[in-house]
C-alpha atoms as a PDB file:
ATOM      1  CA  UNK A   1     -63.074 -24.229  30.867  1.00  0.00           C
ATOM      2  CA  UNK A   2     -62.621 -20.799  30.724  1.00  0.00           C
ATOM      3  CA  UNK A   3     -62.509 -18.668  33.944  1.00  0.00           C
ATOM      4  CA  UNK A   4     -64.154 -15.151  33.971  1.00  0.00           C
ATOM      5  CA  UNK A   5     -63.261 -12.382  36.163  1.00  0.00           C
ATOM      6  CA  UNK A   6     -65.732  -9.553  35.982  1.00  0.00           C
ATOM      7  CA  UNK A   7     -64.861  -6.344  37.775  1.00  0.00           C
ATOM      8  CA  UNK A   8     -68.360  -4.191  38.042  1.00  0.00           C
ATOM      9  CA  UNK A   9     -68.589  -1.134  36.239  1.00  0.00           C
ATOM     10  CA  UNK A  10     -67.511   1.710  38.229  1.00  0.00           C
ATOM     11  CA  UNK A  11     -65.749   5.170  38.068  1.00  0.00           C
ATOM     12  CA  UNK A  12     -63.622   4.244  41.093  1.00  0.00           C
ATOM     13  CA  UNK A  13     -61.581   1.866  39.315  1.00  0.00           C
ATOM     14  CA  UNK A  14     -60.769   4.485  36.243  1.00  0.00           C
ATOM     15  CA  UNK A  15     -60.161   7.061  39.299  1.00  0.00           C
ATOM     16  CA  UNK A  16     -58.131   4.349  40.708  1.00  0.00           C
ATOM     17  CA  UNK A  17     -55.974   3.741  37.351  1.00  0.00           C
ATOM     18  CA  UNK A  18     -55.289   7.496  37.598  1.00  0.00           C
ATOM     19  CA  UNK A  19     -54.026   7.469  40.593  1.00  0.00           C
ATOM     20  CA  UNK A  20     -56.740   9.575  41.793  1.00  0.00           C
ATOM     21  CA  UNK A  21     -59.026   8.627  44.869  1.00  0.00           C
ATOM     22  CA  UNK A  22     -60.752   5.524  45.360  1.00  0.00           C
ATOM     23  CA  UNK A  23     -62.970   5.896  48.829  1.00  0.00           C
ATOM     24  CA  UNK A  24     -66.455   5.677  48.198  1.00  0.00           C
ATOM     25  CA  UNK A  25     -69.392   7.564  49.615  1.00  0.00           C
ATOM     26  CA  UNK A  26     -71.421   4.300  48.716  1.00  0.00           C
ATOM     27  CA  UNK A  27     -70.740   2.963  52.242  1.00  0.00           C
ATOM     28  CA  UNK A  28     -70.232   5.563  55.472  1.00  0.00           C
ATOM     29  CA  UNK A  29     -66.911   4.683  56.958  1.00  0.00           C
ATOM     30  CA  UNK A  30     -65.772   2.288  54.629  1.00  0.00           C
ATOM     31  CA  UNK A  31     -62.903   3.060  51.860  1.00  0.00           C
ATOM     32  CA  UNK A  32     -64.590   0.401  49.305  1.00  0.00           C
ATOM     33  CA  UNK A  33     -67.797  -0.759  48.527  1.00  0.00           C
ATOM     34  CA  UNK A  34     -69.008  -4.287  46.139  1.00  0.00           C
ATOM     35  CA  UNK A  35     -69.144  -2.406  43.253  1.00  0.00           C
ATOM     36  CA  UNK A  36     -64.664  -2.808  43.167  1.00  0.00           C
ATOM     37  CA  UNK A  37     -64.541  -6.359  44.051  1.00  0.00           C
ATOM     38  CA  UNK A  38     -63.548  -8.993  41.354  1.00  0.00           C
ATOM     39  CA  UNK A  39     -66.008 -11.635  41.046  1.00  0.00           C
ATOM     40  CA  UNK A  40     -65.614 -14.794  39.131  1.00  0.00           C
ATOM     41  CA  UNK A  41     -68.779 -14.948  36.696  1.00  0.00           C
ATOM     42  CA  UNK A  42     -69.985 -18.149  37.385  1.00  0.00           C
ATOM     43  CA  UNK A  43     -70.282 -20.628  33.865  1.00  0.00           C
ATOM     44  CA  UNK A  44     -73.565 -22.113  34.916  1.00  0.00           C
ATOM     45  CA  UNK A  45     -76.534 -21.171  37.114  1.00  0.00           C
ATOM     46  CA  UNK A  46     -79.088 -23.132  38.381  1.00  0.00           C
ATOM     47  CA  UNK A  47     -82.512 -21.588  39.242  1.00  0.00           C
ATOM     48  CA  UNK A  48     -85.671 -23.548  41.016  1.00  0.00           C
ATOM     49  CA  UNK A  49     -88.757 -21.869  41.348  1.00  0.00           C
ATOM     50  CA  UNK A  50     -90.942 -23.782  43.849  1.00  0.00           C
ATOM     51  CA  UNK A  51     -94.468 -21.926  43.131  1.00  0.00           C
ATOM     52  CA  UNK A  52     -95.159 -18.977  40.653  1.00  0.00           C
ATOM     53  CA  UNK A  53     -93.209 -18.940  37.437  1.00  0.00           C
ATOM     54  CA  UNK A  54     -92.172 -22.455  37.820  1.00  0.00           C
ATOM     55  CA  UNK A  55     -91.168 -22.258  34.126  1.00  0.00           C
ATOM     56  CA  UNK A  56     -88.265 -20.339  34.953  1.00  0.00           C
ATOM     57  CA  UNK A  57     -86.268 -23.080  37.084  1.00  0.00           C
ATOM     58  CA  UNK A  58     -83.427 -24.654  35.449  1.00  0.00           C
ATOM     59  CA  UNK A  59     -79.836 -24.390  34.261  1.00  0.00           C
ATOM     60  CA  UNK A  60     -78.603 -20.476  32.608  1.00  0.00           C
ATOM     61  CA  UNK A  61     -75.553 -21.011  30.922  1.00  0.00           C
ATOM     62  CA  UNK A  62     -73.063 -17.617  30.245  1.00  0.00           C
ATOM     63  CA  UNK A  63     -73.484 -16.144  26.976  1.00  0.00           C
ATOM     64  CA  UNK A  64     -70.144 -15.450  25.794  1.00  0.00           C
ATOM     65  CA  UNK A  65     -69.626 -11.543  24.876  1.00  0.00           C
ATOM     66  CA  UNK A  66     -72.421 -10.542  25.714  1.00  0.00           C
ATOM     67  CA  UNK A  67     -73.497  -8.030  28.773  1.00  0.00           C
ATOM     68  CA  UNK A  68     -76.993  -6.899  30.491  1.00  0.00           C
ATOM     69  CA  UNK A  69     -76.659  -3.044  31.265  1.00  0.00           C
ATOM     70  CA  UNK A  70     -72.959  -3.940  31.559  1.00  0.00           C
ATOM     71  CA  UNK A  71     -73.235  -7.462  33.339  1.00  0.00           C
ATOM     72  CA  UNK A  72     -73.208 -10.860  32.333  1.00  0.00           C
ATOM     73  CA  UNK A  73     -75.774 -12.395  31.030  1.00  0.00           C
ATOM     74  CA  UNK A  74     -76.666 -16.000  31.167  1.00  0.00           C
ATOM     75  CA  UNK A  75     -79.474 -18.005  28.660  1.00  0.00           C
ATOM     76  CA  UNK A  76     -81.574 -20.991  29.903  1.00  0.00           C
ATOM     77  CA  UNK A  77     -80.066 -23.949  28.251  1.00  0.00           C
ATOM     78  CA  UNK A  78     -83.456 -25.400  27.861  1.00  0.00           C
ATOM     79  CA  UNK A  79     -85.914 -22.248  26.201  1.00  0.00           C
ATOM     80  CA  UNK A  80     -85.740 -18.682  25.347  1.00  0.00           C
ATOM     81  CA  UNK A  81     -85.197 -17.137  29.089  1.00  0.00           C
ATOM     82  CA  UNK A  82     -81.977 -15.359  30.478  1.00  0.00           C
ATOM     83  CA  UNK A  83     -80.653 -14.022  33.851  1.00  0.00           C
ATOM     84  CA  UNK A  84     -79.814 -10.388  33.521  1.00  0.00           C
ATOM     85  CA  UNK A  85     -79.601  -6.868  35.677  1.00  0.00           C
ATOM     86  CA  UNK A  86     -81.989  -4.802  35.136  1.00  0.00           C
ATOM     87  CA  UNK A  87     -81.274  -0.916  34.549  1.00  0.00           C
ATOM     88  CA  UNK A  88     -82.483  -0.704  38.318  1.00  0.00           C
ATOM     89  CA  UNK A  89     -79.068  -2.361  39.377  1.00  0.00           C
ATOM     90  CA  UNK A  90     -81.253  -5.486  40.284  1.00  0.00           C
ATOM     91  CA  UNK A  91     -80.646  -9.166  38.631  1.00  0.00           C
ATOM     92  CA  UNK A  92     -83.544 -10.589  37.188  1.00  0.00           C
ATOM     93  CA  UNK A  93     -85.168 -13.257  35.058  1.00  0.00           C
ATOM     94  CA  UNK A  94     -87.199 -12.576  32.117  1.00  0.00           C
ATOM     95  CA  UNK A  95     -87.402 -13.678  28.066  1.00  0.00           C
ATOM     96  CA  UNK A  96     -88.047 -12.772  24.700  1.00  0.00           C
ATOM     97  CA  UNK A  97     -89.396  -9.213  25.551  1.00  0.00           C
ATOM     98  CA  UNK A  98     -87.000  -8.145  27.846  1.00  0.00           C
ATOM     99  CA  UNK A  99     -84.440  -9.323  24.871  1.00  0.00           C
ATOM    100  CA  UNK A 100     -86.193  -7.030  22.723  1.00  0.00           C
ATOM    101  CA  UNK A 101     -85.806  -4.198  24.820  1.00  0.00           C
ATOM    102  CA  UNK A 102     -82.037  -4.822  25.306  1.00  0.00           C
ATOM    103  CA  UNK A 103     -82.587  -5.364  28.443  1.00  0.00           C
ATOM    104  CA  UNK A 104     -82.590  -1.896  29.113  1.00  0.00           C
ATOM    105  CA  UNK A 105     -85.990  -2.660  31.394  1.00  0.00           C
ATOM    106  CA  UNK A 106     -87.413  -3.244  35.195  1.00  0.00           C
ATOM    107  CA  UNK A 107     -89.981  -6.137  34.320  1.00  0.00           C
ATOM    108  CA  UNK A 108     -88.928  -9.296  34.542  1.00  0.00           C
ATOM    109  CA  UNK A 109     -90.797 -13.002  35.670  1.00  0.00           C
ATOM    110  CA  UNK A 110     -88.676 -13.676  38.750  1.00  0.00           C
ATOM    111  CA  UNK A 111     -86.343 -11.008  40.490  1.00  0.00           C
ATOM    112  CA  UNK A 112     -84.178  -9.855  43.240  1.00  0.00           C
ATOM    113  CA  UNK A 113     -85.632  -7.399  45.297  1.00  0.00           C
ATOM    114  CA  UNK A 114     -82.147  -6.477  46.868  1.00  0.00           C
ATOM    115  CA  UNK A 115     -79.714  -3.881  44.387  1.00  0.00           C
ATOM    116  CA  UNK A 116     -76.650  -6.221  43.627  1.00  0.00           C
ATOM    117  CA  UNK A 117     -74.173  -3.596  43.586  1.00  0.00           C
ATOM    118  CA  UNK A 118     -72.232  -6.279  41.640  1.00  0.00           C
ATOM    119  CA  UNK A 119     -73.132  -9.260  43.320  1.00  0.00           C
ATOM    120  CA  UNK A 120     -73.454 -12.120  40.697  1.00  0.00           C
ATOM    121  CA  UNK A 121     -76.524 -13.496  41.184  1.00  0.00           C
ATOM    122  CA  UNK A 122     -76.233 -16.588  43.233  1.00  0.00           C
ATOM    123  CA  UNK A 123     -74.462 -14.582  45.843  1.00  0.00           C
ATOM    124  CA  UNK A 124     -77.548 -12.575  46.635  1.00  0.00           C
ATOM    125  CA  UNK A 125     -79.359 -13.909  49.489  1.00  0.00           C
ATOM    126  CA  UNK A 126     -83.380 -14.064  49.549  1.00  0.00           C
ATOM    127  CA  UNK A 127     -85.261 -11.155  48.501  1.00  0.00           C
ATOM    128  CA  UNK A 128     -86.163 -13.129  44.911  1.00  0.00           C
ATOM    129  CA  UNK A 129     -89.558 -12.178  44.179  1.00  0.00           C
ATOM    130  CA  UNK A 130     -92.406 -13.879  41.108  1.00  0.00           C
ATOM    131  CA  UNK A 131     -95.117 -12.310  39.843  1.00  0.00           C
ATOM    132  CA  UNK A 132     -97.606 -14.900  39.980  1.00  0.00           C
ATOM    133  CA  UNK A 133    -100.429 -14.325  41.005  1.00  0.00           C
ATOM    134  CA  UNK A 134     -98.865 -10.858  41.554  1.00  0.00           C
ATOM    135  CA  UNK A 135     -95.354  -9.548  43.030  1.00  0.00           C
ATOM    136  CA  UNK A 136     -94.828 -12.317  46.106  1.00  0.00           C
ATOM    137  CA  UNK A 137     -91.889 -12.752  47.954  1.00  0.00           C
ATOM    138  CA  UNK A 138     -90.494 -16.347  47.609  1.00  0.00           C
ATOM    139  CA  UNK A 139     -87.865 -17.767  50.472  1.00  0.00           C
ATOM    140  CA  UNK A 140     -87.995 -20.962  48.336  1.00  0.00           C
ATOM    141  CA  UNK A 141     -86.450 -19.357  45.261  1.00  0.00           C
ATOM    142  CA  UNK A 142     -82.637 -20.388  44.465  1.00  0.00           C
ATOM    143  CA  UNK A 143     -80.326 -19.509  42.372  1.00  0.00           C
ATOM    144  CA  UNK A 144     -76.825 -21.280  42.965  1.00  0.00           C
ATOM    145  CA  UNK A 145     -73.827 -22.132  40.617  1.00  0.00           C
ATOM    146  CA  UNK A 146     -73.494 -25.316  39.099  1.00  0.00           C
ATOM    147  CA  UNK A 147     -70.391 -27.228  37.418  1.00  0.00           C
ATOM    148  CA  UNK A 148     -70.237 -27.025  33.952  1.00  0.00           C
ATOM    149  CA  UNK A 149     -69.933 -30.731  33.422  1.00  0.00           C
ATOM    150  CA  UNK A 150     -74.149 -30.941  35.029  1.00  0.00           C
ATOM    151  CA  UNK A 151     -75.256 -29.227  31.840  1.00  0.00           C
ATOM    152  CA  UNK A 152     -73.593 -31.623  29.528  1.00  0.00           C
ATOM    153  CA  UNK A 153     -74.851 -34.745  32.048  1.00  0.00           C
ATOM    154  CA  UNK A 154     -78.401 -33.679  32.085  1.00  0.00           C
ATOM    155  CA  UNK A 155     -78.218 -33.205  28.166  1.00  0.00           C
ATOM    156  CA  UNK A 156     -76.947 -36.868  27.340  1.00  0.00           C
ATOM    157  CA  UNK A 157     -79.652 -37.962  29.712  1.00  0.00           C
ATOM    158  CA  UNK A 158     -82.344 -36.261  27.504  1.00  0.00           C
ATOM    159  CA  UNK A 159     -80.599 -37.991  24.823  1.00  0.00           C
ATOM    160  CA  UNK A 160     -80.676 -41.190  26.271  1.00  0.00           C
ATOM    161  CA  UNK A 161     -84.239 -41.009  27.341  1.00  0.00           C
ATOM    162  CA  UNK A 162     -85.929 -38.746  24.799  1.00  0.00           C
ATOM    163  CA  UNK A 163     -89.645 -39.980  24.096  1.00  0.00           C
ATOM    164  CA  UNK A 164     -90.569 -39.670  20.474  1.00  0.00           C
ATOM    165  CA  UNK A 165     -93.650 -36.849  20.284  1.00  0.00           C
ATOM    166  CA  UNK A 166     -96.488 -38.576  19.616  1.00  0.00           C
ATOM    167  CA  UNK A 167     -98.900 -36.468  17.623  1.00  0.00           C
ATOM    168  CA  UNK A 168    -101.906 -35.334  19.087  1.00  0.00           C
ATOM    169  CA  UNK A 169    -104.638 -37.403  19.912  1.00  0.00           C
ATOM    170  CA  UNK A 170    -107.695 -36.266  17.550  1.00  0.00           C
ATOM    171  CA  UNK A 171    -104.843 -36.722  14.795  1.00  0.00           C
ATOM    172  CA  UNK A 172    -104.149 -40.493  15.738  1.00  0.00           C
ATOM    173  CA  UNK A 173    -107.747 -41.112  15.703  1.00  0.00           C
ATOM    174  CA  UNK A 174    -108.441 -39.682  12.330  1.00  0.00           C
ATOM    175  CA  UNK A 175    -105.008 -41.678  11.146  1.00  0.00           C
ATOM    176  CA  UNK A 176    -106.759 -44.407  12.661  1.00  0.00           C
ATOM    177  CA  UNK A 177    -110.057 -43.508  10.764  1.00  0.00           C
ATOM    178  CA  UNK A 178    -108.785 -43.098   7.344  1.00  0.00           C
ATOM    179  CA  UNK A 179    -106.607 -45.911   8.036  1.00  0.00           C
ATOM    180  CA  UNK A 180    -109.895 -47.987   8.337  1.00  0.00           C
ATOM    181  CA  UNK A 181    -111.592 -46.439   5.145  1.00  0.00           C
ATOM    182  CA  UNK A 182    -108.530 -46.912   2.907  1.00  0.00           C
ATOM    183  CA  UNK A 183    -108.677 -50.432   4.361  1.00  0.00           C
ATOM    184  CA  UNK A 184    -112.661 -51.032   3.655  1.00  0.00           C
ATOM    185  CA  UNK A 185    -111.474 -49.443  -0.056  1.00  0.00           C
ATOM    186  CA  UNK A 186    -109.033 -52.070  -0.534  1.00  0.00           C
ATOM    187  CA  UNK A 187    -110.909 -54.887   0.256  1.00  0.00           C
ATOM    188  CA  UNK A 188    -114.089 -53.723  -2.036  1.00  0.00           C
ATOM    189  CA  UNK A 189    -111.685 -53.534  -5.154  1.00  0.00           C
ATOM    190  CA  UNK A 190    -110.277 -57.155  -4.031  1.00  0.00           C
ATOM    191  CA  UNK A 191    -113.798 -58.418  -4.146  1.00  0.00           C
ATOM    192  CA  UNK A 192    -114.636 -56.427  -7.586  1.00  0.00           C
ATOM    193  CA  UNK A 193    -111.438 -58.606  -8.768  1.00  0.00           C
ATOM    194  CA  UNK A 194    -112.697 -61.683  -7.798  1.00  0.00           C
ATOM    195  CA  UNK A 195    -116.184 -61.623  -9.132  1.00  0.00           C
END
């Protein structure tokens, strides 16, 4: 298990390394803001969409060496979707398109309405957002870290209880149907024997 530490991108903490100043003007009174906080990047997240883009809920687990506008990013272990900031300094939840464009976008299916200032994303609270049947503010949308070891649980249980896909039902019928023909064929050319 490897342990992350992600320190936001920031010009205070090259300022800092200098020895110049590090107060920032991000927060009135205050000499630091999020954005120079360490954060552990959690391995796993786990994401339930009650209503919406339902499609989106599941388990995101970190893609190694890879960043979102300079963040981590974390893949859906079960389809082509991914956890990422936006360039608008806001986390959200998109897929193949928003891959395309590097990420470098604002759309997403799900997102946080709140700028994370470096926040991962399961410390923001509320303010996630879907877009069906248009932008909607959801209190029932969670995103929360998860232990490693749930990802490789829930994947022997697919194992365990995977359901062989049964082709579709028009082809089982006509399977069925030329099942019966080849049959009636057989049994004509054991009566042409006999005779």
């Amino acid at each position: 298990l490897k342990v992350r530490n992600f320190t936001p991108p920031s010009t205070h903490g090259l300022a800092r390394a200098m020895g110049g100043s590090t107060s920032c003007s991000c927060q009135e009174n205050s000499s630091f803001c999020r954005r120079h906080e360490i954060h552990i990047v959690p391995q796993v997240l786990e994401v339930h969409v009650p209503r919406g883009c339902k499609w989106v809920s599941g388990l995101y687990k970190l893609v190694d060496d890879a960043k979102a506008n300079r963040y981590p990013l974390w893949k859906s272990v079960d389809a082509d979707i991914f956890i990422y900031s936006m360039n608008n300094g806001r986390w959200g939840i998109g897929a193949h398109q928003e891959k395309a464009q590097g990420f470098d976008t604002e759309t997403a299916y799900v997102f946080n309405d709140t700028p994370h200032e470096g926040l991962m994303p399961h410390h923001l609270m509320g303010g996630w957002m879907h877009s069906r049947p248009a932008w909607t503010p959801d209190q029932g949308i969670k995103c929360r870290e998860v232990d490693v070891s749930v990802v490789l649980e829930r994947t022997d249980e697919k194992r365990k209880h995977k359901v062989p896909r049964q082709p579709p039902k028009i082809m089982q019928q006509a399977a069925a149907k030329q099942q019966a023909v080849n049959q009636a064929s057989s049994d004509d050319k054991c009566d042409e024997k006999l005779e």
